[in-house]
Structure formats: structure tokens, C-alpha cells
N, C-alpha and C. Protein backbone atom coordinates (compact mmCIF):
# COMPACT_ATOMS: atom_id res chain seq x y z
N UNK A 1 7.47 -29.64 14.40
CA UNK A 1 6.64 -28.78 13.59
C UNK A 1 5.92 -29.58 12.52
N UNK A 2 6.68 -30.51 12.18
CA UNK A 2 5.98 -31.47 10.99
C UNK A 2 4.30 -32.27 11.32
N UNK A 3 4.60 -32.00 12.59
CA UNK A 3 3.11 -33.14 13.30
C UNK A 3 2.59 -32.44 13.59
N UNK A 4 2.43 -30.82 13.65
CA UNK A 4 1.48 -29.90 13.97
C UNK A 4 0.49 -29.55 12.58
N UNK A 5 -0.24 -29.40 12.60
CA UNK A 5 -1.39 -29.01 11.57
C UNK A 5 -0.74 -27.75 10.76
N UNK A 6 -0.81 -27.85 9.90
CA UNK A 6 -0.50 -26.28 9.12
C UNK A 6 -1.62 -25.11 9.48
N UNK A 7 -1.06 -24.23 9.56
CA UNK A 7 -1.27 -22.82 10.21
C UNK A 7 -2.38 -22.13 8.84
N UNK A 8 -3.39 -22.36 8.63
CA UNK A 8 -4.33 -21.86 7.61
C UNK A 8 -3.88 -20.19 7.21
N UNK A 9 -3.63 -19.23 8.55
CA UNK A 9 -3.02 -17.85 8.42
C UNK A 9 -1.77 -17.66 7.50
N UNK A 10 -0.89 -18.63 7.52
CA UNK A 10 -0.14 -18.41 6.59
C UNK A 10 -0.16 -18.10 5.26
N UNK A 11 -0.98 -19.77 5.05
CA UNK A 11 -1.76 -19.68 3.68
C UNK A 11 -2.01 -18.41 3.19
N UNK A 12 -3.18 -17.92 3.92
CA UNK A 12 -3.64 -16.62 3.33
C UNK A 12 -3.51 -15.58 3.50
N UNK A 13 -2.00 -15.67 3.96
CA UNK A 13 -1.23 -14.10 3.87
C UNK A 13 -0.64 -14.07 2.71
N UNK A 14 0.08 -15.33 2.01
CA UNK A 14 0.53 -15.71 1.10
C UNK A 14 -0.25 -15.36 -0.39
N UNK A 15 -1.39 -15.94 -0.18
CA UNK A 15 -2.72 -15.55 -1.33
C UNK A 15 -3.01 -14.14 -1.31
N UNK A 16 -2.89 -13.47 -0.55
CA UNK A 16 -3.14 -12.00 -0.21
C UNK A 16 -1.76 -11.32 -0.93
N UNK A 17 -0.28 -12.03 -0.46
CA UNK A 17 0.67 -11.21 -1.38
C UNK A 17 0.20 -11.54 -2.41
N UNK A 18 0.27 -12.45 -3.14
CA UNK A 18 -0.03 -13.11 -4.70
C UNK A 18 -1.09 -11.95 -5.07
N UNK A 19 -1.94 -12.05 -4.91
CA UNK A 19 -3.27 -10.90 -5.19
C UNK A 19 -2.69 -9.60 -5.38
N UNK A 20 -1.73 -8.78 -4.76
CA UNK A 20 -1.07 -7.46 -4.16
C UNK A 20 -0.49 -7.54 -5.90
N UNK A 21 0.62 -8.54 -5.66
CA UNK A 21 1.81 -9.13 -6.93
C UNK A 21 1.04 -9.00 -8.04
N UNK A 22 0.00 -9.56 -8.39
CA UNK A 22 -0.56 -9.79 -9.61
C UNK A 22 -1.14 -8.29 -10.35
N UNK A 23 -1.26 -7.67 -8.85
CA UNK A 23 -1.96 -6.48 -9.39
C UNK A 23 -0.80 -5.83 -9.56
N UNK A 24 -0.15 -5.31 -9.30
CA UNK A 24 1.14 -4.40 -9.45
C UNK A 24 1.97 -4.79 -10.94
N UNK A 25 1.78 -6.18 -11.30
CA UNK A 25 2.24 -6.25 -12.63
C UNK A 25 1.05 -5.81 -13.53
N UNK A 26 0.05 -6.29 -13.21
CA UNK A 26 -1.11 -5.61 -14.20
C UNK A 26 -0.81 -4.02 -14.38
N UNK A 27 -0.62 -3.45 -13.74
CA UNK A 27 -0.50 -2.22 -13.97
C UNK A 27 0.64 -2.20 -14.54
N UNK A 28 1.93 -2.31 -14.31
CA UNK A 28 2.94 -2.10 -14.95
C UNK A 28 2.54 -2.61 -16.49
N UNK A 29 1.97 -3.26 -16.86
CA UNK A 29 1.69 -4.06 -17.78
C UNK A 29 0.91 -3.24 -18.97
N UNK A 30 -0.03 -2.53 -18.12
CA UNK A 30 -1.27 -1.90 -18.52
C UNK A 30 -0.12 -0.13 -18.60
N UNK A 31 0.75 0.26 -17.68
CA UNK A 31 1.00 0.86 -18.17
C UNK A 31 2.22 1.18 -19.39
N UNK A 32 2.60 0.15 -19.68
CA UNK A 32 3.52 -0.37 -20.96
C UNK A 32 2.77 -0.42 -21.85
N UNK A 33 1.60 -0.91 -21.97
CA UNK A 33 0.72 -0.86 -23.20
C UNK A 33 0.40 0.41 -23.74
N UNK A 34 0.09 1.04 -22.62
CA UNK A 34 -0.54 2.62 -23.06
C UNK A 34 0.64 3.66 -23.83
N UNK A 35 1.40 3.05 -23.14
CA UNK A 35 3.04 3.68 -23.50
C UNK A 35 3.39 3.40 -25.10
N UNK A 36 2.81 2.45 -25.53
CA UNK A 36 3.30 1.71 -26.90
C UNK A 36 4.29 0.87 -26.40
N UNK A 37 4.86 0.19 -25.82
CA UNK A 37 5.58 -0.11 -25.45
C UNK A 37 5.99 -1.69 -24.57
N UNK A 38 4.96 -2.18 -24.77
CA UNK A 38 4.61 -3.58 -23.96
C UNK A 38 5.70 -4.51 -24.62
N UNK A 39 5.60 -5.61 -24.01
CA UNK A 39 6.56 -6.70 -24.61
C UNK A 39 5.53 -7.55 -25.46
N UNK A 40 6.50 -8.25 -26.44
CA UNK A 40 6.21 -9.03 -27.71
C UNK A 40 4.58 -8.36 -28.22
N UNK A 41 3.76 -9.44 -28.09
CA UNK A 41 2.29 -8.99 -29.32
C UNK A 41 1.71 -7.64 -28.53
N UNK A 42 1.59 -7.87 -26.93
CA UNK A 42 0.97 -6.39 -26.42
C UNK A 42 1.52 -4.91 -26.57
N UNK A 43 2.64 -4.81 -27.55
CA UNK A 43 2.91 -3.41 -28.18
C UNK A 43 1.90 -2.86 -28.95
N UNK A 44 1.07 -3.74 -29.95
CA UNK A 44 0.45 -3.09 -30.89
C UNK A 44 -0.71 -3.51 -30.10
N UNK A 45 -1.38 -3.43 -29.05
CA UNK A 45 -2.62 -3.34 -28.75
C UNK A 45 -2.77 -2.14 -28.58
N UNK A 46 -4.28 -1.50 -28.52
CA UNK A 46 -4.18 0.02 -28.64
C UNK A 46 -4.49 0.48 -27.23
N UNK A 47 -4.05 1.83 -27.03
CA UNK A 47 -3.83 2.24 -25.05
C UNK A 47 -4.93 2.31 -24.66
N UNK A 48 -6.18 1.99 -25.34
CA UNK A 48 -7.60 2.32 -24.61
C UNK A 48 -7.20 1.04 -23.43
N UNK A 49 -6.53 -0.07 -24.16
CA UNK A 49 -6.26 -1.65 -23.38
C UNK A 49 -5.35 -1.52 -22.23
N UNK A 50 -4.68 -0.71 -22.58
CA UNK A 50 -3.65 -0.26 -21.56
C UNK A 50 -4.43 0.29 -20.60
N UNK A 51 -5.14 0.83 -20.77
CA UNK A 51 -5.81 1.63 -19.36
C UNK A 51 -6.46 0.75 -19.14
N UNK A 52 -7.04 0.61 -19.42
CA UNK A 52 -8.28 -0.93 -18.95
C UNK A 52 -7.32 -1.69 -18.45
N UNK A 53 -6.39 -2.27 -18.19
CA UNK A 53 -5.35 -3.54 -17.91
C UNK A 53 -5.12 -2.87 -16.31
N UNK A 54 -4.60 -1.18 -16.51
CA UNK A 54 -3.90 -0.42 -15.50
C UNK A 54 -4.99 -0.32 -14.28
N UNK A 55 -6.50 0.22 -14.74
CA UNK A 55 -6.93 0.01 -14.08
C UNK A 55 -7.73 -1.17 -13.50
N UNK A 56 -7.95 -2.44 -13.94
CA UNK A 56 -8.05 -3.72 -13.45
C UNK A 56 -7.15 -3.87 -12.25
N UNK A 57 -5.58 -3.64 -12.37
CA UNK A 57 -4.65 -4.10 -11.94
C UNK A 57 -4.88 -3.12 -10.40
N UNK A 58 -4.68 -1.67 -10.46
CA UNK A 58 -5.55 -0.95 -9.23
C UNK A 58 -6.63 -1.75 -8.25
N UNK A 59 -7.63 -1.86 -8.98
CA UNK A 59 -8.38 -2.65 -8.40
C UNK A 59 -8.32 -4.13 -7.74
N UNK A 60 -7.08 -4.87 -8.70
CA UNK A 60 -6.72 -5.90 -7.56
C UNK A 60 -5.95 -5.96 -6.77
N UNK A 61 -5.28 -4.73 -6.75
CA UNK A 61 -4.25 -4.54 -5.65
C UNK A 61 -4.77 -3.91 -3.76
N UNK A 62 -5.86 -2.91 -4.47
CA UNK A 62 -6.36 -1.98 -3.59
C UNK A 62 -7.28 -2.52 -3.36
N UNK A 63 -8.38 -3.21 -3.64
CA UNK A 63 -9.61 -3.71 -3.40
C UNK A 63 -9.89 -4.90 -3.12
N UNK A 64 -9.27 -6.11 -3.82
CA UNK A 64 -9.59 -7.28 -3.95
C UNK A 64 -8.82 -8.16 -2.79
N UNK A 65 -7.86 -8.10 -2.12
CA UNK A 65 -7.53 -8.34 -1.40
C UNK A 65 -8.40 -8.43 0.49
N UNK A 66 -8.97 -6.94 0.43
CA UNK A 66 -9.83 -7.03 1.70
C UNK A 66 -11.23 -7.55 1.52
N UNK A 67 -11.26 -7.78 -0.25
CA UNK A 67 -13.00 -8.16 -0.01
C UNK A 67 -12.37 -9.86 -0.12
N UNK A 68 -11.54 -10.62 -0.42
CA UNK A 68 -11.17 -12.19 0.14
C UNK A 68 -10.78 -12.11 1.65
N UNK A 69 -9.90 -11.00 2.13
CA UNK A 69 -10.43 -11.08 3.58
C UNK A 69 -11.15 -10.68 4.21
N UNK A 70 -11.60 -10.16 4.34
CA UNK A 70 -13.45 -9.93 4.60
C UNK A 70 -14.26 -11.29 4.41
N UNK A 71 -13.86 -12.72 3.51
CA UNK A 71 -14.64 -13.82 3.20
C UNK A 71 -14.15 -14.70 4.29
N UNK A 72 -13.03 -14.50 4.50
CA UNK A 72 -12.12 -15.01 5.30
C UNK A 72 -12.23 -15.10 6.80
N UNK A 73 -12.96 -14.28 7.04
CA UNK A 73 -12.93 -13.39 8.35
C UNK A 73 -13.81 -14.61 9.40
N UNK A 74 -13.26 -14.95 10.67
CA UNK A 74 -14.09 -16.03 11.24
C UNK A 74 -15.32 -15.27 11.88
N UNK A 75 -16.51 -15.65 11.75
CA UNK A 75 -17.96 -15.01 11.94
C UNK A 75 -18.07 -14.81 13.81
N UNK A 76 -18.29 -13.84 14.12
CA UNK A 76 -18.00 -13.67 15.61
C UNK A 76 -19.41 -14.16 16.64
């Protein structure tokens, strides 16, 4: 397996969880803020930020993922 080429698909199933991951904490994140409730300095940010964070984090979970695969995609 070592002398075979690495498998590029892996890669970017991997980048695709990471993307999923990142977004799912954004939201948790975003929704801790709104809550009052975030850890260390993001408690006292105010929840307009929290929503803005929550919904960023939506969007990279649900969206951003098929438009890098969609870039990805080998041209037929």
C-alpha cells in the first residue's frame, strides 16, 4: 500500500467532514452566544453575534460542502 499513490478521494472526504465539523461547532458556538452563555470573552458579546455565528455555521455545514464538491467534480 505504501508504493501505491494516495487515493485523492480520501483526502476529500476528510475536508468535507472538517467543513460538516467546523460548521456544527459554529453553531453550537453561535448558539451559546445568543444564550449569554459562551465560554471565556464570547459571553459578553451581544446575541445579534450569536445569530450571525449560528447562522454562518448553517451555511457551512449545509451548503459549503457541495459547492467544494461541485469544484471537485471531474469534468465529464
Amino acid at each position: 500500500m505504501s508504493d501505491q499513490a494516495r487515493d485523492p478521494a480520501m483526502g476529500r472526504y476528510f475536508a468535507l467532514q472538517a467543513v460538516r465539523a467546523s460548521g456544527a461547532v459554529l453553531v453550537l458556538l453561535g448558539v451559546l452566544v445568543q444564550a449569554g452563555k459562551g465560554p471565556g470573552p464570547l459571553a459578553e458579546l451581544p446575541p445579534l453575534v450569536g445569530i450571525v455565528l449560528a447562522l454562518a455555521g448553517l451555511w457551512d455545514f449545509f451548503f459549503l460542502p457541495r459547492i467544494v464538491a461541485r469544484r471537485w467534480r471531474t469534468p465529464e
